[in-house]
N, C-alpha and C. Protein backbone atom coordinates (compact mmCIF):
# COMPACT_ATOMS: atom_id res chain seq x y z
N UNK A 1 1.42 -12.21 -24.46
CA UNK A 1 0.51 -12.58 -23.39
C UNK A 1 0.96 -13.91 -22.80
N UNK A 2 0.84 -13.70 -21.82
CA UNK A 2 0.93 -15.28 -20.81
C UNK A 2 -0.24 -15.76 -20.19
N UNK A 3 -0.47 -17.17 -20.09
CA UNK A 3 -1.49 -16.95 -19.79
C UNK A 3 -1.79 -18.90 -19.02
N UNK A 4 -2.50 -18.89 -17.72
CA UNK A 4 -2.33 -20.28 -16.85
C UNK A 4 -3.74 -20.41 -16.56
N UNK A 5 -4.23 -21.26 -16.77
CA UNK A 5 -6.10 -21.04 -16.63
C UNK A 5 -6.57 -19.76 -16.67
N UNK A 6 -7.21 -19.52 -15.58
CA UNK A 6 -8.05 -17.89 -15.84
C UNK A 6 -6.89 -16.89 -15.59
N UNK A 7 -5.38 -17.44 -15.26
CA UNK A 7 -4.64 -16.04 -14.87
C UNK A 7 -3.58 -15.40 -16.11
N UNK A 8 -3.69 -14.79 -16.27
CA UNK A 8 -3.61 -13.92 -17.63
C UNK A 8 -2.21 -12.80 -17.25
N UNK A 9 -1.53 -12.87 -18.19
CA UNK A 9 -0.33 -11.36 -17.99
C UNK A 9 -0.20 -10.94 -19.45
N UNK A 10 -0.54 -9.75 -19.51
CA UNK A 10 -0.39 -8.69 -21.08
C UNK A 10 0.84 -8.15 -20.62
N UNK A 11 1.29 -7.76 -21.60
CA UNK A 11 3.01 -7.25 -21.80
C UNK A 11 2.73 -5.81 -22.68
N UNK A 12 3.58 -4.65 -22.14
CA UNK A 12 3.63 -3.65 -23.25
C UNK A 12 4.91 -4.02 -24.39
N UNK A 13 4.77 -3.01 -25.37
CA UNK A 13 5.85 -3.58 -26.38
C UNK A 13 7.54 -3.22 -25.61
N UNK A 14 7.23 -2.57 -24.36
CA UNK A 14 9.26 -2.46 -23.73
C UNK A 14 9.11 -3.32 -22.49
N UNK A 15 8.16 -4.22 -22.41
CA UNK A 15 8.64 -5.32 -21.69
C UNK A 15 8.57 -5.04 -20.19
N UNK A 16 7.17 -4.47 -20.19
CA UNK A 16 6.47 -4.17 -18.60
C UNK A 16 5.18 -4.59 -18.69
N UNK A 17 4.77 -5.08 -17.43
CA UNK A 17 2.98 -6.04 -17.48
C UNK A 17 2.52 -4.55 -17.82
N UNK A 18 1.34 -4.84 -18.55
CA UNK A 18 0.34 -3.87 -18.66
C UNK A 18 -0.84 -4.64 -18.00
N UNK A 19 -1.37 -5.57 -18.07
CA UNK A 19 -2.21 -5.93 -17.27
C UNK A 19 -2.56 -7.41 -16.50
N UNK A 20 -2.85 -7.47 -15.40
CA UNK A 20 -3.20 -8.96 -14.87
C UNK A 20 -4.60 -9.28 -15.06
N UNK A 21 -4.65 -10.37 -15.07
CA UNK A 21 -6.16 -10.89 -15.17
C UNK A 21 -6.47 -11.91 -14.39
N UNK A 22 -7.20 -11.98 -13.35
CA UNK A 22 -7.50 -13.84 -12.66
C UNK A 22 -9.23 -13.83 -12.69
N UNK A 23 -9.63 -14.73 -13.43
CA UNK A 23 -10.88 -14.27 -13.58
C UNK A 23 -11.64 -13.04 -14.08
N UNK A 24 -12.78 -12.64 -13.29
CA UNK A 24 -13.22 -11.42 -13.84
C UNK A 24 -12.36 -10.08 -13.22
N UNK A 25 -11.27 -10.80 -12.13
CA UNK A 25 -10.86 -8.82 -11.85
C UNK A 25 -9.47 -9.00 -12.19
N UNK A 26 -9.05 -7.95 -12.54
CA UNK A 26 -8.33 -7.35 -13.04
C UNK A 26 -7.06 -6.08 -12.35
N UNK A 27 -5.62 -5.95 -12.59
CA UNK A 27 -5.11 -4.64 -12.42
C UNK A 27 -4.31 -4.54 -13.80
N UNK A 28 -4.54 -3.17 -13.93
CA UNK A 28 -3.95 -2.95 -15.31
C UNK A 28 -3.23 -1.40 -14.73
N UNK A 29 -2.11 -1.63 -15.73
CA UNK A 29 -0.93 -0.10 -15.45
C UNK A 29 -1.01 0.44 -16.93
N UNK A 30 -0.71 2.07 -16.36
CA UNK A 30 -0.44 2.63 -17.53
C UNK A 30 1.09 3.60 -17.32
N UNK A 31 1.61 3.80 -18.33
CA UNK A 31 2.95 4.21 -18.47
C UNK A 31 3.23 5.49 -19.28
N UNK A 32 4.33 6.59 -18.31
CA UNK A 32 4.68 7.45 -19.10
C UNK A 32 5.28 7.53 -20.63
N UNK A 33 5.30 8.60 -21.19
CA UNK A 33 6.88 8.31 -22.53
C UNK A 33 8.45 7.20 -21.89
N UNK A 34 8.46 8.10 -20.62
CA UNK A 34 9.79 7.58 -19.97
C UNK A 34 9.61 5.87 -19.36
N UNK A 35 8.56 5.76 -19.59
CA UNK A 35 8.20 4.37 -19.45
C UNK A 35 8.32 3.93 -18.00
N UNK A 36 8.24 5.09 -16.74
CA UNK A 36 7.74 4.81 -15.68
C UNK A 36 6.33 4.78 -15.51
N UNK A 37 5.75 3.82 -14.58
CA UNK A 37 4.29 3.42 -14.31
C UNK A 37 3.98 4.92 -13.45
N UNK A 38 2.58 5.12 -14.03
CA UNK A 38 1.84 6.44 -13.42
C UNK A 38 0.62 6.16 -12.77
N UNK A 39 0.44 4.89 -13.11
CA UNK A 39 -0.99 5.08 -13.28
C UNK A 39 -1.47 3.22 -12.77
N UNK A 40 -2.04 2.53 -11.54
CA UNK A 40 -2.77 1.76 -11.71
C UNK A 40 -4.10 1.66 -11.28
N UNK A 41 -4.79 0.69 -11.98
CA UNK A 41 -6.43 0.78 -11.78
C UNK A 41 -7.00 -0.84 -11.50
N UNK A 42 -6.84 -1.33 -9.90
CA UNK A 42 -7.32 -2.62 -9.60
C UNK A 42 -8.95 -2.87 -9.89
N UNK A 43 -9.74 -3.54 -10.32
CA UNK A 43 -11.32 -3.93 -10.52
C UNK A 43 -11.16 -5.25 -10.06
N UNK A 44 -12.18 -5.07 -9.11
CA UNK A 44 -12.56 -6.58 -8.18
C UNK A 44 -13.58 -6.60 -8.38
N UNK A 45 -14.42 -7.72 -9.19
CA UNK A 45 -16.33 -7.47 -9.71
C UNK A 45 -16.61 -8.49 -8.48
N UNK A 46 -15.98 -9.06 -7.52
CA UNK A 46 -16.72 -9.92 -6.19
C UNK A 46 -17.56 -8.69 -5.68
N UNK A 47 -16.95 -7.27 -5.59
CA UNK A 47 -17.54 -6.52 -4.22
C UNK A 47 -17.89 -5.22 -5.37
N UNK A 48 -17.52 -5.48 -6.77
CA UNK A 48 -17.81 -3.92 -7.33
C UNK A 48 -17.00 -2.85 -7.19
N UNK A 49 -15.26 -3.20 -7.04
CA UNK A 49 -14.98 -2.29 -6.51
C UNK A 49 -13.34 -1.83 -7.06
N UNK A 50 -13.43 -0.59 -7.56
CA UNK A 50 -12.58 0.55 -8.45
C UNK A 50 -11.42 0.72 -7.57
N UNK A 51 -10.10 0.51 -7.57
CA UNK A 51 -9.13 1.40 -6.99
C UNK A 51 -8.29 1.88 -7.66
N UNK A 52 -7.59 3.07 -7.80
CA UNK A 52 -7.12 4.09 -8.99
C UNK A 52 -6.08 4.37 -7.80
N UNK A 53 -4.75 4.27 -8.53
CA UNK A 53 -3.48 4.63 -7.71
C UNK A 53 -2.69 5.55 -8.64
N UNK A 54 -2.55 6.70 -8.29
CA UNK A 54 -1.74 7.59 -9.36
C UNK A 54 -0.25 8.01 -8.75
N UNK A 55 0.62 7.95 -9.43
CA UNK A 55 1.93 8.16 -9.00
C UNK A 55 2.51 8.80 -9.34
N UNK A 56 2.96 10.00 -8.39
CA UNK A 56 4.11 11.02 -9.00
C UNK A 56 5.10 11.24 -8.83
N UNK A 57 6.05 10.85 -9.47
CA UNK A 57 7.87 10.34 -8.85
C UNK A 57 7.76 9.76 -7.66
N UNK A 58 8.36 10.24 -7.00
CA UNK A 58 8.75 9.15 -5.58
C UNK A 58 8.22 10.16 -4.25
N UNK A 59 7.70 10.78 -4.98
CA UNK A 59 7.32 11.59 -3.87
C UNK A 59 5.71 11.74 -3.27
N UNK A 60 4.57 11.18 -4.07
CA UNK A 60 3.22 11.26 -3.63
C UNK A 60 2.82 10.35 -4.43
N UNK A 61 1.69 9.60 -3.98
CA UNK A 61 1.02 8.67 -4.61
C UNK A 61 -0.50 9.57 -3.86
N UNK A 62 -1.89 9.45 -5.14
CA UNK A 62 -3.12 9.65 -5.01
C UNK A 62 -3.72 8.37 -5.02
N UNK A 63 -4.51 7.61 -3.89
CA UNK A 63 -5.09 6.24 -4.27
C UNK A 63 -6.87 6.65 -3.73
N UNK A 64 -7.47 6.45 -4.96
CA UNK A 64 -8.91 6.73 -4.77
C UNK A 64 -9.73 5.55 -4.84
N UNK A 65 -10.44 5.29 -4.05
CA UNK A 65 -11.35 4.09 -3.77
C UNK A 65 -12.81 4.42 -3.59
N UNK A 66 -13.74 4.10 -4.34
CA UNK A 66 -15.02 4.59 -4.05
C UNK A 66 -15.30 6.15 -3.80
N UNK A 67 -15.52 6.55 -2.06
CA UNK A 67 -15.75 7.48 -1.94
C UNK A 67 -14.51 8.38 -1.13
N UNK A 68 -13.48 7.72 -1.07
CA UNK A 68 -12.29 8.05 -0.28
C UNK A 68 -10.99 8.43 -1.45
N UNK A 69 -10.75 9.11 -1.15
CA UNK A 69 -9.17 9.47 -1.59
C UNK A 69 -7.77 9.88 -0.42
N UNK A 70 -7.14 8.79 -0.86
CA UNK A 70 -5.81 8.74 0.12
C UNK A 70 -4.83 9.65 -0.51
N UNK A 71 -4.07 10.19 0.21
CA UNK A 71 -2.54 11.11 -0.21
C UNK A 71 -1.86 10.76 0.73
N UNK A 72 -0.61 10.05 -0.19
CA UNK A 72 0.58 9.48 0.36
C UNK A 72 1.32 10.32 -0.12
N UNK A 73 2.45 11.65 0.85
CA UNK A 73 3.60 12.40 0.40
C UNK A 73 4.86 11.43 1.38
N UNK A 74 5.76 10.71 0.58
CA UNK A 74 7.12 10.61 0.67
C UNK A 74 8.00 11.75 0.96
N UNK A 75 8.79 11.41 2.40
CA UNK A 75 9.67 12.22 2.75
C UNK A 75 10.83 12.20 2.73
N UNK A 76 11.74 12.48 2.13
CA UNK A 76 13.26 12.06 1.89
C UNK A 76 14.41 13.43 2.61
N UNK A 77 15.46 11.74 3.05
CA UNK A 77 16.31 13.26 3.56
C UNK A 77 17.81 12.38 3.22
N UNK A 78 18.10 13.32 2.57
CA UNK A 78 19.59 12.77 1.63
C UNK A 78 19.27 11.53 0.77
N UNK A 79 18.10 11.48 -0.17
CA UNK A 79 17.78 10.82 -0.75
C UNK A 79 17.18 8.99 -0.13
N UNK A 80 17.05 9.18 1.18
CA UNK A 80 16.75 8.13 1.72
C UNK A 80 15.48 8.41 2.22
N UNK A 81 14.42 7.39 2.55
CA UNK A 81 12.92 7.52 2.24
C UNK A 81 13.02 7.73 4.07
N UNK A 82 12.62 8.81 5.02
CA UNK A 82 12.32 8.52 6.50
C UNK A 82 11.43 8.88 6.85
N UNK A 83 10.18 9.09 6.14
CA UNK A 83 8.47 9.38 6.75
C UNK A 83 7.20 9.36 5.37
N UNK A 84 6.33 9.04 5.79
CA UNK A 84 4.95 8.96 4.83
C UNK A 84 4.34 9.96 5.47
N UNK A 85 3.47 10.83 5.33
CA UNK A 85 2.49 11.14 5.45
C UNK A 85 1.23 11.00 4.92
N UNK A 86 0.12 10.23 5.45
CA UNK A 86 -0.96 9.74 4.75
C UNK A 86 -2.09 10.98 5.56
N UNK A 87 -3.03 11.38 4.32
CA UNK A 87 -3.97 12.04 4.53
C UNK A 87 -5.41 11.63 3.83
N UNK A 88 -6.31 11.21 4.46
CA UNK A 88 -7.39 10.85 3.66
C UNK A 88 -8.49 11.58 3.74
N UNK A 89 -9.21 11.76 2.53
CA UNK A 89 -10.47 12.74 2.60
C UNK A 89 -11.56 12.29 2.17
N UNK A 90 -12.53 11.92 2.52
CA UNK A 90 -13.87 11.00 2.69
C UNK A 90 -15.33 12.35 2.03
N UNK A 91 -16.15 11.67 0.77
CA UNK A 91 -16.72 12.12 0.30
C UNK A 91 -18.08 11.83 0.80
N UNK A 92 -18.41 10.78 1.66
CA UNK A 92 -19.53 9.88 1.50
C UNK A 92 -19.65 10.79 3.35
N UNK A 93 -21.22 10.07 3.44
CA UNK A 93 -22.02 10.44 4.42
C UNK A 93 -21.58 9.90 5.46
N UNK A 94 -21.68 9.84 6.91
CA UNK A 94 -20.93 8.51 7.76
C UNK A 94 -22.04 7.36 8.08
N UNK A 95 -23.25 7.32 7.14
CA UNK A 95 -24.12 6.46 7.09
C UNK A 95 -24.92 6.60 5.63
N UNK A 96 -24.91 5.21 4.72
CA UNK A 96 -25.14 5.46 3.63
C UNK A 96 -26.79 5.95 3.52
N UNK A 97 -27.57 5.02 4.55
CA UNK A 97 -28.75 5.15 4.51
C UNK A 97 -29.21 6.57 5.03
N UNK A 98 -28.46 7.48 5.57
CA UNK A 98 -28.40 8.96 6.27
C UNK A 98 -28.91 9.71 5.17
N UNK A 99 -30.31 10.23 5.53
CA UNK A 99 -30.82 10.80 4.26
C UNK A 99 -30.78 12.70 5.17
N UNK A 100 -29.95 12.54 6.00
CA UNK A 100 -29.51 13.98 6.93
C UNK A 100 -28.39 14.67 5.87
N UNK A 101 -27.99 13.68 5.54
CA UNK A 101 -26.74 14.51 4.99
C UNK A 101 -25.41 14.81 5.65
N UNK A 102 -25.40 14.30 6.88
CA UNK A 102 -24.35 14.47 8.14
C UNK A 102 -23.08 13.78 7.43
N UNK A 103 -22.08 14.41 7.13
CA UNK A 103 -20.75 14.79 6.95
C UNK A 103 -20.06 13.19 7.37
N UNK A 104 -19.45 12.51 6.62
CA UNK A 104 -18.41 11.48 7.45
C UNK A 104 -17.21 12.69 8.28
N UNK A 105 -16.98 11.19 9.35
CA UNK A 105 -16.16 11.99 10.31
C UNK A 105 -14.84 11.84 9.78
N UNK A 106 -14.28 12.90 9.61
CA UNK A 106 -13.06 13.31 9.70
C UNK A 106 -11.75 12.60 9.80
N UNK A 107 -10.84 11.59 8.47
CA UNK A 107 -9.69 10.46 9.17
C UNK A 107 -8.73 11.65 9.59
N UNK A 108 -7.99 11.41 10.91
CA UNK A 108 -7.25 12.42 10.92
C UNK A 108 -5.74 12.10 10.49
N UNK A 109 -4.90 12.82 9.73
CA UNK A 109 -3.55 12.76 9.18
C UNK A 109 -2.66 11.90 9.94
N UNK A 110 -1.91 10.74 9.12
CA UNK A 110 -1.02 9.97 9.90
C UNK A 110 0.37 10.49 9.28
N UNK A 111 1.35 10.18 10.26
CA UNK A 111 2.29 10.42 9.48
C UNK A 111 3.30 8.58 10.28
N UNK A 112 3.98 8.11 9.36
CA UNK A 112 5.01 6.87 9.76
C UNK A 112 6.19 7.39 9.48
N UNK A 113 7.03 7.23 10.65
CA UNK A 113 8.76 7.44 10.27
C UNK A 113 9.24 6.04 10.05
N UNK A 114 10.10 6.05 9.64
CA UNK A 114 10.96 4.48 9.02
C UNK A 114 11.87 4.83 10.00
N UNK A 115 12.36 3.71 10.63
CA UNK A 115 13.79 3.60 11.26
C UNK A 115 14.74 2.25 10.30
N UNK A 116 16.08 2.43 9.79
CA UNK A 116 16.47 0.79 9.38
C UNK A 116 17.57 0.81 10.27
N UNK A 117 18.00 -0.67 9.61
CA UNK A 117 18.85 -1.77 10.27
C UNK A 117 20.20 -1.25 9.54
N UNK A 118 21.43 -1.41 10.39
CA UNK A 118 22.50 -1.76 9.54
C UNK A 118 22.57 -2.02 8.21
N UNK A 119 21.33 -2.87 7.69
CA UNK A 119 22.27 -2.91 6.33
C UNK A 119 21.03 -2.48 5.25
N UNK A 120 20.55 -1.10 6.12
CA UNK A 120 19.38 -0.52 5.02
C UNK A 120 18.00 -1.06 4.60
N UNK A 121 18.01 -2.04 5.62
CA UNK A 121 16.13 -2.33 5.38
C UNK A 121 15.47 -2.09 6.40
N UNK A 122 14.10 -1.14 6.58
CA UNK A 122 13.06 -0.58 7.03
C UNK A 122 13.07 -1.93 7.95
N UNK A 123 13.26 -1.56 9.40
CA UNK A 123 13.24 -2.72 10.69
C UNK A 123 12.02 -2.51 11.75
N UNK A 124 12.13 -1.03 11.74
CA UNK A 124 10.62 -0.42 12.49
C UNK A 124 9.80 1.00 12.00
N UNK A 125 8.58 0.80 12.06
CA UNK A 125 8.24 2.23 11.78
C UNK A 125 6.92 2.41 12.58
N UNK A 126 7.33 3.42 12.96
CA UNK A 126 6.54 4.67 14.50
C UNK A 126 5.91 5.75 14.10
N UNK A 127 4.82 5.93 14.63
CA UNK A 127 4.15 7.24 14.80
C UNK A 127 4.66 8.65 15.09
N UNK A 128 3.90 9.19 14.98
CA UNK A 128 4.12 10.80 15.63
C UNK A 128 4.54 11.08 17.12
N UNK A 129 4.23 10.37 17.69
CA UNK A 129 4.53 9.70 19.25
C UNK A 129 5.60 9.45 19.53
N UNK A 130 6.10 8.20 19.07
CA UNK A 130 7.34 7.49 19.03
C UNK A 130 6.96 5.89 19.35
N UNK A 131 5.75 5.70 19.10
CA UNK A 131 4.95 4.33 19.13
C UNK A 131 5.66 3.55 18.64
N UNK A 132 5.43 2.01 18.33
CA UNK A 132 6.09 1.44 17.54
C UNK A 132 4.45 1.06 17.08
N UNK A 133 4.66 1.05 15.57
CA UNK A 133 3.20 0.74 14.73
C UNK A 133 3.60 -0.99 13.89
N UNK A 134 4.68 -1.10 13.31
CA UNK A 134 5.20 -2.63 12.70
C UNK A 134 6.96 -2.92 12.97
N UNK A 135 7.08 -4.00 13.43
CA UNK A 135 8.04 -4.13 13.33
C UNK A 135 8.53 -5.07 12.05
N UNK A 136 9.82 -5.46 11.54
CA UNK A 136 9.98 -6.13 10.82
C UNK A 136 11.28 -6.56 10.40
N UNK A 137 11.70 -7.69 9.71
CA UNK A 137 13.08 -8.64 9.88
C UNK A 137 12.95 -9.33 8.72
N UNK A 138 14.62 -9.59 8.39
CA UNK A 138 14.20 -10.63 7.13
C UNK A 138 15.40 -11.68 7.55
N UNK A 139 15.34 -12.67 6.72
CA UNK A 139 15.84 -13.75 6.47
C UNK A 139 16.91 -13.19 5.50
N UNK A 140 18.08 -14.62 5.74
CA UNK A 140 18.99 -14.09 5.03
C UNK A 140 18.95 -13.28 3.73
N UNK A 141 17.65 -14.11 2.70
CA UNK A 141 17.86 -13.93 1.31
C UNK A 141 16.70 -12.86 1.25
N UNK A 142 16.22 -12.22 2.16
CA UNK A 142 15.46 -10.77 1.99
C UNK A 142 13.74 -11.51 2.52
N UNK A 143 13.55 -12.78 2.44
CA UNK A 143 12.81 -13.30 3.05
C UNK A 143 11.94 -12.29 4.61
N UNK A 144 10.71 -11.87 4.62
CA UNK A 144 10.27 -11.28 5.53
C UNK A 144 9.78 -12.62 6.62
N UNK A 145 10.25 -11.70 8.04
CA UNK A 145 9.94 -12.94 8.92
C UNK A 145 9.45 -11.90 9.96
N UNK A 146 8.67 -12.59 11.22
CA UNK A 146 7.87 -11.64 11.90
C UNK A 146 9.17 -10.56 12.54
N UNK A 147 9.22 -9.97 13.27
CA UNK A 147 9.35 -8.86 13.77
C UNK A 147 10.06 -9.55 15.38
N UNK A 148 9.17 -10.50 16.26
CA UNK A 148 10.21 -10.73 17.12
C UNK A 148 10.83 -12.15 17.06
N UNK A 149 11.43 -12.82 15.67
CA UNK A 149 11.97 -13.62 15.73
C UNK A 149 11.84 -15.05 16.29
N UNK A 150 10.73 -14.93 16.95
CA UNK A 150 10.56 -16.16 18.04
C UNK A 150 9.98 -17.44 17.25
N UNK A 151 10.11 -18.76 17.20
CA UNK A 151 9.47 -19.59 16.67
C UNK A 151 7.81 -19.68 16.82
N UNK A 152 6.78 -20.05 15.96
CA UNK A 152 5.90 -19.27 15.98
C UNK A 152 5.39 -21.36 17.16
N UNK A 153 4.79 -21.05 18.15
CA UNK A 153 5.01 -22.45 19.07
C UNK A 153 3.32 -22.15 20.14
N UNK A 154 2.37 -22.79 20.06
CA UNK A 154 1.44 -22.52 21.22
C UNK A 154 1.67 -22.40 22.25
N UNK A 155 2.71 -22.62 22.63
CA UNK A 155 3.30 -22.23 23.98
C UNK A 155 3.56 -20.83 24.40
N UNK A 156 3.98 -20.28 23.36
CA UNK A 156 4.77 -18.91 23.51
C UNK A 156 4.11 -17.87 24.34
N UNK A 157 2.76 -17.87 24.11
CA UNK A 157 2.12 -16.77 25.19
C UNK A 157 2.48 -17.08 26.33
N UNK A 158 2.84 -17.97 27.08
CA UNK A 158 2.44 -18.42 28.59
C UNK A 158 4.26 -18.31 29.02
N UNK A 159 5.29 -18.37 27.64
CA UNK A 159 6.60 -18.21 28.29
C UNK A 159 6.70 -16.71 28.54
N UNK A 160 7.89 -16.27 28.85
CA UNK A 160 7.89 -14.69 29.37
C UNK A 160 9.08 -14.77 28.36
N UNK A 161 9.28 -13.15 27.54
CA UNK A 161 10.07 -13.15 26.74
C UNK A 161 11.55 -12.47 27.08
């Protein structure tokens, strides 16, 4: 265990966190035989609130939160990652106090394509459209920096780019 005022790190016996601690919340992992992570479970006691991320190879992650469950399927083509598809399915009412019973509305399916850079890091990623949804850049040493490079200056709105 490690451990710096209230922030806390547990170790399994092959030398992977099993759990963080800062105060009262918590994320803790759990691990296959093969000693890949399957399994994490964040607890935040500020808001009461459970998130369960389940992982299956590299290809889907299940992340359940309250009354929502997300599905993330990874898309690979020649072993390189070029789309997510996120699908979420909502259990809860679209008003808690709704004693109707009326159905939450419907998230509808996203899907993100990755585009990279020359030297293999994720630079933009777009919609179904061909939108641009984030852009992104790094610094020499992998350092993330915004997306259009510009010094960040109060001026900048009023120059033309």
């Amino acid at each position: 265990m490690t451990k710096n005022g209230n922030k806390s790190i547990t170790w399994t016996s092959f030398n992977k966190p099993k759990q963080f601690t800062k105060g009262t919340d918590s994320t803790t992992f759990t691990y296959g035989p093969d000693r890949s992570r399957y399994q994490k479970v964040q607890t935040r006691s500020s808001d009461n609130t459970t998130i369960t991320t389940q992982y299956f190879g590299k290809v889907y992650e299940k992340i359940k939160q309250n009354t929502s469950t997300e599905h993330k399927y990874f898309i690979y083509l020649d072993k390189q990652l070029i789309a997510i598809h996120i699908k979420t399915d909502t259990t809860s009412t679209a008003d808690t106090a709704d004693t109707t019973n009326t159905p939450a509305t419907p998230i509808p399916d996203k899907t993100r394509y990755l585009h990279y850079d020359n030297l293999g890091s994720i630079d933009t990623i777009t919609d179904g459209q061909g939108n641009i949804v984030e852009r992104m850049s790094y610094a020499a040493f992998g350092e993330r920096r915004k997306g259009d490079w510009r010094v960040s200056d109060p001026l900048l709105p009023i120059i033309p780019p």
